[in-house]
PDB file of N, CA and C in Angstrom:
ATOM      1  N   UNK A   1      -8.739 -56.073 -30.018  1.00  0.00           N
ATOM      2  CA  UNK A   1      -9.040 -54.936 -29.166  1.00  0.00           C
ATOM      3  C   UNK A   1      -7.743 -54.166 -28.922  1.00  0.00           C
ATOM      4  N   UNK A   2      -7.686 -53.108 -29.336  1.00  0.00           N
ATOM      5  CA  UNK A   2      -6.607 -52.110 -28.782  1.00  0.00           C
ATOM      6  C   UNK A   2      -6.488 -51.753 -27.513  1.00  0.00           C
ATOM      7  N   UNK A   3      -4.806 -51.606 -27.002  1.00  0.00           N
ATOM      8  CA  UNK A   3      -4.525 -50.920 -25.950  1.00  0.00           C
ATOM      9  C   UNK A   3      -5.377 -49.988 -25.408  1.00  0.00           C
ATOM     10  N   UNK A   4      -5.862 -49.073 -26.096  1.00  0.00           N
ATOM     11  CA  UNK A   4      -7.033 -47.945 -25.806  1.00  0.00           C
ATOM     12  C   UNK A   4      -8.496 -48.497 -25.589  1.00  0.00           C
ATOM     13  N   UNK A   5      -8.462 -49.340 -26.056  1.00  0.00           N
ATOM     14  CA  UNK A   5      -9.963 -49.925 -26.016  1.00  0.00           C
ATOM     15  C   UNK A   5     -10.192 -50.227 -24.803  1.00  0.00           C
ATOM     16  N   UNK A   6      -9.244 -51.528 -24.626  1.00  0.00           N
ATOM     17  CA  UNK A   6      -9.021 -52.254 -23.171  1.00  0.00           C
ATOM     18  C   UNK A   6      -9.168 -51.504 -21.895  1.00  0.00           C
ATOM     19  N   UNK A   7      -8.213 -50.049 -21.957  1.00  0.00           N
ATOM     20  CA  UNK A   7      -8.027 -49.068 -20.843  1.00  0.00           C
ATOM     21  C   UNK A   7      -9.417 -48.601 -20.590  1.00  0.00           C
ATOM     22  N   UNK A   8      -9.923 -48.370 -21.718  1.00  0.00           N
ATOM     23  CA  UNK A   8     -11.711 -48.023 -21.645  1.00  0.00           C
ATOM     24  C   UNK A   8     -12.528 -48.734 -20.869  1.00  0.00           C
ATOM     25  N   UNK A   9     -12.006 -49.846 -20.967  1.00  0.00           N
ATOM     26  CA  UNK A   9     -13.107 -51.233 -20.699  1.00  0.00           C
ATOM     27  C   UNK A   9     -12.977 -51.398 -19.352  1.00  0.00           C
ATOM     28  N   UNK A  10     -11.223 -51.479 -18.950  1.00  0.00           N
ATOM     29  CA  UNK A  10     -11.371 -51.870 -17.224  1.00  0.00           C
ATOM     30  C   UNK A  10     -11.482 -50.780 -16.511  1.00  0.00           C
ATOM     31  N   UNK A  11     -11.249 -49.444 -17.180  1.00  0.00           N
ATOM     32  CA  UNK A  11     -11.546 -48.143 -16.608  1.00  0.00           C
ATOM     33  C   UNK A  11     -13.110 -48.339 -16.226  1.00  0.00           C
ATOM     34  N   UNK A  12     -13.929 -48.459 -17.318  1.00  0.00           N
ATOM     35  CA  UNK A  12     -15.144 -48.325 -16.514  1.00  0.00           C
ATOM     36  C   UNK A  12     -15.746 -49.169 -15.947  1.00  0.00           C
ATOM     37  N   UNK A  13     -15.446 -50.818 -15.905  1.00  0.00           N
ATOM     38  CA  UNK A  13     -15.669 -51.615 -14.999  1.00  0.00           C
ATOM     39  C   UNK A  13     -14.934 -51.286 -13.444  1.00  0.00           C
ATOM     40  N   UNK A  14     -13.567 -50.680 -13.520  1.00  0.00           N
ATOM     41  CA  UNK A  14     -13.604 -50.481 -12.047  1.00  0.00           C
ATOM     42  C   UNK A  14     -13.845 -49.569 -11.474  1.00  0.00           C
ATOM     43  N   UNK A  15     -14.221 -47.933 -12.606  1.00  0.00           N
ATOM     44  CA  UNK A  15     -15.300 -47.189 -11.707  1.00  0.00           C
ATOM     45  C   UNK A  15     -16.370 -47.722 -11.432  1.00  0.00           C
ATOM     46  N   UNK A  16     -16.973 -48.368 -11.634  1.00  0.00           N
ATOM     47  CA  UNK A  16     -18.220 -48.832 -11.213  1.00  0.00           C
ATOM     48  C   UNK A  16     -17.945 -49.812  -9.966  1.00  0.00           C
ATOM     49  N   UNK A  17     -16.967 -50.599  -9.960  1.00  0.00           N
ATOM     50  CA  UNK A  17     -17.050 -51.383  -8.653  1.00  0.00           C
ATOM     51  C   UNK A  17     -16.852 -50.597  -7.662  1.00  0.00           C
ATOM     52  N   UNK A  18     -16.200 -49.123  -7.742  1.00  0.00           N
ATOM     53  CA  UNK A  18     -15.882 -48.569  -6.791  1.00  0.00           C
ATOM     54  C   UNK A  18     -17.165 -47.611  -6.276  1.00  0.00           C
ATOM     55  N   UNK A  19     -17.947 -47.517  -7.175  1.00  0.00           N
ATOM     56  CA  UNK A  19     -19.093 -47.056  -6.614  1.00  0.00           C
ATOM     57  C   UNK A  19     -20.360 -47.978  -6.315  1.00  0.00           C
ATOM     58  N   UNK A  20     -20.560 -48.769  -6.549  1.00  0.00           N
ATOM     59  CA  UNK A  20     -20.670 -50.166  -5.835  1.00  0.00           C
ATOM     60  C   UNK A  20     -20.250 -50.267  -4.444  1.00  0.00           C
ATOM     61  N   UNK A  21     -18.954 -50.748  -4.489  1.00  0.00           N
ATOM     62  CA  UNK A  21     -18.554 -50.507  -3.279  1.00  0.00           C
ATOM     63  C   UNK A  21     -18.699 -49.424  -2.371  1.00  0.00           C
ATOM     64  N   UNK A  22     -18.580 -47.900  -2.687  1.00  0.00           N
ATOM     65  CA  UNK A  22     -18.933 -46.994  -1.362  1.00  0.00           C
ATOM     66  C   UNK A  22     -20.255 -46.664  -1.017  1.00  0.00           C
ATOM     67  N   UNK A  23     -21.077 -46.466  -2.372  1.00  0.00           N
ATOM     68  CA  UNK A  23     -22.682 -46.211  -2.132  1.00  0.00           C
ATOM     69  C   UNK A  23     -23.839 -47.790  -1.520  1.00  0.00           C
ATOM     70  N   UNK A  24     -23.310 -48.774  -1.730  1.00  0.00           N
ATOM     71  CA  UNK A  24     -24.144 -50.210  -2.196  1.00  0.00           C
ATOM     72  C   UNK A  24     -23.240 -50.910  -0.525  1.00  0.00           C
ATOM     73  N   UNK A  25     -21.986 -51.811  -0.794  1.00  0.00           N
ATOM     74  CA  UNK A  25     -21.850 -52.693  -0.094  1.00  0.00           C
ATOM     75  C   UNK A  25     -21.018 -51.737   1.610  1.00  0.00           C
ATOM     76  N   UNK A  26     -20.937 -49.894   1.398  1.00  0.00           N
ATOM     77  CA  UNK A  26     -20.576 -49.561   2.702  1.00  0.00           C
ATOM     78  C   UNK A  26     -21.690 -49.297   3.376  1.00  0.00           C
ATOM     79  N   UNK A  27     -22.627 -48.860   2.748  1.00  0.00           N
ATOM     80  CA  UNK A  27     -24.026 -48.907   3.714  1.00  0.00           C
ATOM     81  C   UNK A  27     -24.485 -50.264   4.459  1.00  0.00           C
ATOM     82  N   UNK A  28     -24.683 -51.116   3.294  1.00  0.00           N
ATOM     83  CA  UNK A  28     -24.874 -52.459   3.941  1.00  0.00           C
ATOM     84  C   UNK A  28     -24.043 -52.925   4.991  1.00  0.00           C
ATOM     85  N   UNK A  29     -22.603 -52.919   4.888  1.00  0.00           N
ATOM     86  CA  UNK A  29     -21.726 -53.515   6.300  1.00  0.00           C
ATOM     87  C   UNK A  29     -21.896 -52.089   7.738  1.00  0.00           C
ATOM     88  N   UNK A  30     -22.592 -51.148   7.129  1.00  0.00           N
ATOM     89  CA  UNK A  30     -22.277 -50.154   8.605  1.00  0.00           C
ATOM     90  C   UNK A  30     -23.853 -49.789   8.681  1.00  0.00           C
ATOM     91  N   UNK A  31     -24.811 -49.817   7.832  1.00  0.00           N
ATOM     92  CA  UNK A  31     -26.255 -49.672   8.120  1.00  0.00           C
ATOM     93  C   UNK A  31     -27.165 -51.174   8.879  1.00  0.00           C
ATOM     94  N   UNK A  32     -26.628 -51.776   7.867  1.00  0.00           N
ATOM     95  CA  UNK A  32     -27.571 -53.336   7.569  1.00  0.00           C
ATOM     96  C   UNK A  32     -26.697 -54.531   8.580  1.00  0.00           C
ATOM     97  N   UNK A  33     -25.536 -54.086   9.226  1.00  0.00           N
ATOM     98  CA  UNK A  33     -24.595 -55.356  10.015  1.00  0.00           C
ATOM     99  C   UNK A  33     -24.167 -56.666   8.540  1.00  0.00           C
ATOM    100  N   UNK A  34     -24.229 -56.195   7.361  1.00  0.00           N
ATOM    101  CA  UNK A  34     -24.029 -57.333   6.463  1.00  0.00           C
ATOM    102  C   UNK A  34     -22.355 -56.993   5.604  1.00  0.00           C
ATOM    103  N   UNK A  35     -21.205 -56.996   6.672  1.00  0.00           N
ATOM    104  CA  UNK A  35     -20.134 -57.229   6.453  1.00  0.00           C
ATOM    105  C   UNK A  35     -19.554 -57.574   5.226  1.00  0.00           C
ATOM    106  N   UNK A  36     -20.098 -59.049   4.807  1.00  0.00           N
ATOM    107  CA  UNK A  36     -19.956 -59.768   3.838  1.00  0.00           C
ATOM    108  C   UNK A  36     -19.837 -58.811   2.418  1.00  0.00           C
ATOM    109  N   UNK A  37     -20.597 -57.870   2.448  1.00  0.00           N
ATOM    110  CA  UNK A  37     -21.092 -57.136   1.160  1.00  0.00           C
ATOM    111  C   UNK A  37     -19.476 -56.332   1.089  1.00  0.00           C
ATOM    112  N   UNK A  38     -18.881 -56.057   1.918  1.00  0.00           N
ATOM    113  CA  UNK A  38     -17.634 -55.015   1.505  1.00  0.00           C
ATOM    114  C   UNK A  38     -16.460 -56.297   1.356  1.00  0.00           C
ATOM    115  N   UNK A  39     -16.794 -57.325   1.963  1.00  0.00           N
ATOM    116  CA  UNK A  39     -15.630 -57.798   1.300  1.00  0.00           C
ATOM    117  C   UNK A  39     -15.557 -58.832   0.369  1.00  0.00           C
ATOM    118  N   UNK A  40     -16.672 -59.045  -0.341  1.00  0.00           N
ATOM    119  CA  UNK A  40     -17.053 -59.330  -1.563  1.00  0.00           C
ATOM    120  C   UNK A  40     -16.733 -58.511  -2.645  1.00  0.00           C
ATOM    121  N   UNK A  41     -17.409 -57.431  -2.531  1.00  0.00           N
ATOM    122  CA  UNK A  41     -16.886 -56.470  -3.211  1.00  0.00           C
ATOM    123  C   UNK A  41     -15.615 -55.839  -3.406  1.00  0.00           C
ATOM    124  N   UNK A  42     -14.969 -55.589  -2.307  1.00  0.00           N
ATOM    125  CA  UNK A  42     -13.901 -55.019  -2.140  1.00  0.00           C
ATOM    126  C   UNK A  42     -12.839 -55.831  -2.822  1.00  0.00           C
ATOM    127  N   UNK A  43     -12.924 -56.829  -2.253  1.00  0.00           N
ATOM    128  CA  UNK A  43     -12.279 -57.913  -3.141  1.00  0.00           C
ATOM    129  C   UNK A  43     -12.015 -57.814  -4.562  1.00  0.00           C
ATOM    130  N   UNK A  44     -13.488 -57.587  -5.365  1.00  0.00           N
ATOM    131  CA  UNK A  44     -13.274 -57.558  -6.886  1.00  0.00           C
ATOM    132  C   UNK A  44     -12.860 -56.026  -7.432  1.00  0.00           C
ATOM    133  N   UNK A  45     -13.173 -54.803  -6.740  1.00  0.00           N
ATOM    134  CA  UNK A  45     -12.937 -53.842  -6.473  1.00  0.00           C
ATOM    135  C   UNK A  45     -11.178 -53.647  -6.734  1.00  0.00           C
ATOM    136  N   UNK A  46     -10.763 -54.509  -5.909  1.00  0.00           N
ATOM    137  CA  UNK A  46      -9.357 -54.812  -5.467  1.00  0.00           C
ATOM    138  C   UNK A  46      -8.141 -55.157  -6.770  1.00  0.00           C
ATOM    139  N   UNK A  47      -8.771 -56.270  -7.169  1.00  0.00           N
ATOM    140  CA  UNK A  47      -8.514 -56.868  -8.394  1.00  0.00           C
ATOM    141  C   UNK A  47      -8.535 -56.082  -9.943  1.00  0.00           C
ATOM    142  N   UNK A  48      -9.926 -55.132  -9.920  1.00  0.00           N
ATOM    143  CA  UNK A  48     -10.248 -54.433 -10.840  1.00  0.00           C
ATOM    144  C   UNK A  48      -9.237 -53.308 -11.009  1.00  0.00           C
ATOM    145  N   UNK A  49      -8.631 -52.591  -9.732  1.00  0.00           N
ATOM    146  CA  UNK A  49      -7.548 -51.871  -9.355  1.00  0.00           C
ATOM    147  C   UNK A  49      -6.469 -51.951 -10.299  1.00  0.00           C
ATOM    148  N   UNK A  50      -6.035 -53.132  -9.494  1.00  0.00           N
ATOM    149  CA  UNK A  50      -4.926 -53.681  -9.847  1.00  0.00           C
ATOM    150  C   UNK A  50      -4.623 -53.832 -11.865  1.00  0.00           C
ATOM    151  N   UNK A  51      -5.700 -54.215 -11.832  1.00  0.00           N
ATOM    152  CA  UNK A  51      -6.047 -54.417 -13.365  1.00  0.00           C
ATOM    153  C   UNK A  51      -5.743 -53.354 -14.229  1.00  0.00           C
ATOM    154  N   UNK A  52      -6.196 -51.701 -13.981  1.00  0.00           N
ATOM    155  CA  UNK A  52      -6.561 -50.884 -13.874  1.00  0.00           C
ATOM    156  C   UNK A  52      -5.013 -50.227 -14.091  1.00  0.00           C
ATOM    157  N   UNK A  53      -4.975 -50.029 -13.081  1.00  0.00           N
ATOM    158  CA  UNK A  53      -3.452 -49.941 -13.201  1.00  0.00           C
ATOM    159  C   UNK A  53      -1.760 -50.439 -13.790  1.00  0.00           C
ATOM    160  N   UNK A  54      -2.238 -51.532 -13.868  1.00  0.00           N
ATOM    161  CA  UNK A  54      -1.347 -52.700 -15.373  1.00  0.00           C
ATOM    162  C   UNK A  54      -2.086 -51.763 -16.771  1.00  0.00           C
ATOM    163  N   UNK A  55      -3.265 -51.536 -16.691  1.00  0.00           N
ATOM    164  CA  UNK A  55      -3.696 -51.515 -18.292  1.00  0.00           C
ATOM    165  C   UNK A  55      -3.213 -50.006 -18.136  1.00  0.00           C
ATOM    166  N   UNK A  56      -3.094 -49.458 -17.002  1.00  0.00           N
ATOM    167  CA  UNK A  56      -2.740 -47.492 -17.305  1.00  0.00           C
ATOM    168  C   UNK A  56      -1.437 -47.440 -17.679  1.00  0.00           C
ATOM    169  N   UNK A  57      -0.404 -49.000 -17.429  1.00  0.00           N
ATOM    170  CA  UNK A  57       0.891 -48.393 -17.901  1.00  0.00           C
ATOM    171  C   UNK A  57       0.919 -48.827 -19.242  1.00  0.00           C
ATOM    172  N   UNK A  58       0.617 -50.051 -19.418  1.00  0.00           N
ATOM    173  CA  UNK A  58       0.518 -50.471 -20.976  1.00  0.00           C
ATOM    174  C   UNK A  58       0.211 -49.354 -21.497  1.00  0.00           C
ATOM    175  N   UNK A  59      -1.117 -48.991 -21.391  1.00  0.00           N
ATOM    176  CA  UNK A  59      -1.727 -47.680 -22.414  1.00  0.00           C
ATOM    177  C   UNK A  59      -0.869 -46.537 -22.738  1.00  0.00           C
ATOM    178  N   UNK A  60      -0.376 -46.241 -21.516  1.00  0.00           N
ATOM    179  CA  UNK A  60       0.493 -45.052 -21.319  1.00  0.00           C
ATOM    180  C   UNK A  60       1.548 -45.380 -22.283  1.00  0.00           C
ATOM    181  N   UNK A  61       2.440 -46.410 -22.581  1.00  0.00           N
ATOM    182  CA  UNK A  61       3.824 -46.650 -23.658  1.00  0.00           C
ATOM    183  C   UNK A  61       3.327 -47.128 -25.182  1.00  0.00           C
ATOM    184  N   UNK A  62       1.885 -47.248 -25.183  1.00  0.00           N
ATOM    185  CA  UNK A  62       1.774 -47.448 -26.215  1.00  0.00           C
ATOM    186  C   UNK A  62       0.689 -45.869 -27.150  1.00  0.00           C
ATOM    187  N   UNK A  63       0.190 -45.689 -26.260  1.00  0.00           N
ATOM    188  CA  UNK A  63      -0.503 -44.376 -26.624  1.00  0.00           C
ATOM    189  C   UNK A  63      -0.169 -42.923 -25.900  1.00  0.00           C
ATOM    190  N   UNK A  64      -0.111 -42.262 -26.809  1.00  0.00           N
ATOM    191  CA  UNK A  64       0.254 -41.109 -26.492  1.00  0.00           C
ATOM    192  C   UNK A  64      -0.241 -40.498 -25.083  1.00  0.00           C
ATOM    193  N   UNK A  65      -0.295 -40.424 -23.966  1.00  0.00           N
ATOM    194  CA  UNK A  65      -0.570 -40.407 -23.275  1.00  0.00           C
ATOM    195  C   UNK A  65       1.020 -39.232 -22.166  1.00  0.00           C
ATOM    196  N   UNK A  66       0.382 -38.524 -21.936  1.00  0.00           N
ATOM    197  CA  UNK A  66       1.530 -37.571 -21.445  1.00  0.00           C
ATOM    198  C   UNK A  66       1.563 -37.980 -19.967  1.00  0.00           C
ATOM    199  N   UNK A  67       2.982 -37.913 -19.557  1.00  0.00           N
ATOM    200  CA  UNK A  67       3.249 -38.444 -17.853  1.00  0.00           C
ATOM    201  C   UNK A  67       2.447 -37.211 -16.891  1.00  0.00           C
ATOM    202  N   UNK A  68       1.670 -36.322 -17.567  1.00  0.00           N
ATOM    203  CA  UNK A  68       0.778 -35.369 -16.830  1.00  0.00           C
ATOM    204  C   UNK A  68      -0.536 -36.706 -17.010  1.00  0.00           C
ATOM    205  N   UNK A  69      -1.093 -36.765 -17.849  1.00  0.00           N
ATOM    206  CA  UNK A  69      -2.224 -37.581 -18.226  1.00  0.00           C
ATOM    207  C   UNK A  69      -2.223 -38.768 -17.155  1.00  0.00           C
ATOM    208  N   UNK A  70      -0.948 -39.329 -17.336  1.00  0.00           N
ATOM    209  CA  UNK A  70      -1.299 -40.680 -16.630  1.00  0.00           C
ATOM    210  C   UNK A  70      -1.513 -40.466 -15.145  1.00  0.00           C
ATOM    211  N   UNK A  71      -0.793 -39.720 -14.695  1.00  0.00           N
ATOM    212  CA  UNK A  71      -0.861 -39.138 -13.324  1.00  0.00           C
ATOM    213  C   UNK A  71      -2.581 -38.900 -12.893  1.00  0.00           C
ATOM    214  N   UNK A  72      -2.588 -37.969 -13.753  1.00  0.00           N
ATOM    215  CA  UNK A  72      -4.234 -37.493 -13.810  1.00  0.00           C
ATOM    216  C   UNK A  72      -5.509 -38.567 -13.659  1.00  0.00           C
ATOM    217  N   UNK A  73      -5.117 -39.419 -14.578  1.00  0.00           N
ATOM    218  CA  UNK A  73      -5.675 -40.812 -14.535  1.00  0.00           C
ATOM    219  C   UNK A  73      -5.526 -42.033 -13.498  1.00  0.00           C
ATOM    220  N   UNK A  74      -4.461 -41.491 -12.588  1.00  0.00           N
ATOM    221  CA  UNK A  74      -4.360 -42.545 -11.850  1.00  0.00           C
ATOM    222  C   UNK A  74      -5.074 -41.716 -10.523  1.00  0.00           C
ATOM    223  N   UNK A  75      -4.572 -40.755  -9.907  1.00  0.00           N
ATOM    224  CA  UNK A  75      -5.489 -39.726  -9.158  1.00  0.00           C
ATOM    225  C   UNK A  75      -7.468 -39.708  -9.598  1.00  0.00           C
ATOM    226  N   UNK A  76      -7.792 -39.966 -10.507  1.00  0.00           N
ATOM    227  CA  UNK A  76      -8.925 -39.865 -10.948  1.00  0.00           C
ATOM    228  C   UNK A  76      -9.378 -41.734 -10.361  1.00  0.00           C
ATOM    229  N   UNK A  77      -8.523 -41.994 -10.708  1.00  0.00           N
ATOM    230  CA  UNK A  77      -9.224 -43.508 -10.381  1.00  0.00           C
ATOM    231  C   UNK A  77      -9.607 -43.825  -9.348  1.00  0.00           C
ATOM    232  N   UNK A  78      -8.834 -43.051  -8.146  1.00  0.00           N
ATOM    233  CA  UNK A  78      -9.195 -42.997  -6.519  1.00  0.00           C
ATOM    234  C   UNK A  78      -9.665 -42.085  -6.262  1.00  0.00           C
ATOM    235  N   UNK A  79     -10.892 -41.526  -7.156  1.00  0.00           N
ATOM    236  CA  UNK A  79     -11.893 -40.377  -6.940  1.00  0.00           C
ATOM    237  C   UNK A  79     -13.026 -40.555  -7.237  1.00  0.00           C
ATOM    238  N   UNK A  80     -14.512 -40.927  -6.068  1.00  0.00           N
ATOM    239  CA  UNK A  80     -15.389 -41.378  -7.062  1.00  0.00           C
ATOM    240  C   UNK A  80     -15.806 -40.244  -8.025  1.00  0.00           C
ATOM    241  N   UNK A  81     -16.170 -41.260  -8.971  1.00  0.00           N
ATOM    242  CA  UNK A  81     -16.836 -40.601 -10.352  1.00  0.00           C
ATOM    243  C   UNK A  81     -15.661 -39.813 -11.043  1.00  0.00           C
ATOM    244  N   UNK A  82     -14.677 -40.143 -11.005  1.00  0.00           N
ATOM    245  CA  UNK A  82     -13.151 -39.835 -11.377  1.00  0.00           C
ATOM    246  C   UNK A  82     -13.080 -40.847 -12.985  1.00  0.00           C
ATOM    247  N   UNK A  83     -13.606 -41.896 -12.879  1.00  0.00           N
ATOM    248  CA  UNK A  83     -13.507 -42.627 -14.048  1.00  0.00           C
ATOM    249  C   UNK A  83     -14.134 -42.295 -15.101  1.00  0.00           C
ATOM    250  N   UNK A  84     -15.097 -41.631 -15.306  1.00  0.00           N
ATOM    251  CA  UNK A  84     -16.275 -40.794 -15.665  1.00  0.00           C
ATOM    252  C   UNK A  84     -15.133 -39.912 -16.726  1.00  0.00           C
ATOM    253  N   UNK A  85     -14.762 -39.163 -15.940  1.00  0.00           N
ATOM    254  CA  UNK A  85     -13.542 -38.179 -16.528  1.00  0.00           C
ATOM    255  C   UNK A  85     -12.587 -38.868 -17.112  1.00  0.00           C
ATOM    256  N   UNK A  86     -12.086 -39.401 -16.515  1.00  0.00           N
ATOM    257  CA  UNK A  86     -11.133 -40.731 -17.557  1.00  0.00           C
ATOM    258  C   UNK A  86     -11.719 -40.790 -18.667  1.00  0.00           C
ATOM    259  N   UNK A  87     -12.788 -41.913 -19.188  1.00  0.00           N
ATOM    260  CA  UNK A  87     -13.677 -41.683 -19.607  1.00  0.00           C
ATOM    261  C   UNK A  87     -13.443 -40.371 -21.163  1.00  0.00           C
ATOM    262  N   UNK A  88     -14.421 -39.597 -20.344  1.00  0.00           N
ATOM    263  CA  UNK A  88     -14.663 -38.388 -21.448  1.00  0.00           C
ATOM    264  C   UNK A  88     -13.047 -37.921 -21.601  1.00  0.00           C
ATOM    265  N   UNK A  89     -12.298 -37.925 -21.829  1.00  0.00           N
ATOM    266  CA  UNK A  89     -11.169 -37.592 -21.804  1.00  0.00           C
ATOM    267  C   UNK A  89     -10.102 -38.632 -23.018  1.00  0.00           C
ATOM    268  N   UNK A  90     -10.532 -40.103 -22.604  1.00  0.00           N
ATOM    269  CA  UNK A  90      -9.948 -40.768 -23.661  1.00  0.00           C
ATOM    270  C   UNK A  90     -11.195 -41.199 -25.198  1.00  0.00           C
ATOM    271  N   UNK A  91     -12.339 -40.934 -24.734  1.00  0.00           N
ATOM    272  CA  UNK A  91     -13.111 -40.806 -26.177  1.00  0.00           C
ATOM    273  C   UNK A  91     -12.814 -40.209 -26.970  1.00  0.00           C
ATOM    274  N   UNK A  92     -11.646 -39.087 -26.664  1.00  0.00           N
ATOM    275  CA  UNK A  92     -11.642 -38.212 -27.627  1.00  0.00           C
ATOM    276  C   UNK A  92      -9.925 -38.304 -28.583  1.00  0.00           C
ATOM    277  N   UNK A  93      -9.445 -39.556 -27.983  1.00  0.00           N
ATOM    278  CA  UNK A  93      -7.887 -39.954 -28.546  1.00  0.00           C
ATOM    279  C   UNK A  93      -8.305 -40.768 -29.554  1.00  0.00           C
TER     280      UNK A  93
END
């Protein structure tokens, strides 16, 4: 699996936890009293981040990736539906 591949892969596993997390487990801890759900989530959310961000610098020194891009990509990641754009953006490298 390539550097690019990988960035693909945890890119869109941790957009998705992050929308998970704000639509799914923030209703539940502030609608439903079921706490548990944000920090379950948040947790892997957390991790996926982190992940996320290791694989944006790798990617970045190994693929062409301009210090505008990565920026862009890292701002996008703390935007929901930001990964989405990530996303359509590296399908096309």
């Amino acid at each position: 699996m390539s550097d690019l591949q990988k960035f693909r892969f945890i890119n869109k596993i941790e957009g998705y936890s992050f929308l998970i997390l704000l639509f799914i487990a923030m209703p539940l801890k502030y609608m439903a009293g079921f706490p548990l759900a944000t920090k379950i989530v948040g947790m892997i959310h957390g991790i996926l981040f982190i992940l996320f961000i290791y694989q944006l610098l790798i990617a970045s020194s190994e693929i062409p990736f301009s210090k505008k891009e990565t920026f862009i990509f890292f701002i996008a990641s703390i935007l929901p539906f930001g990964s989405f754009y990530t996303e359509k953006v590296c399908s096309k490298k």
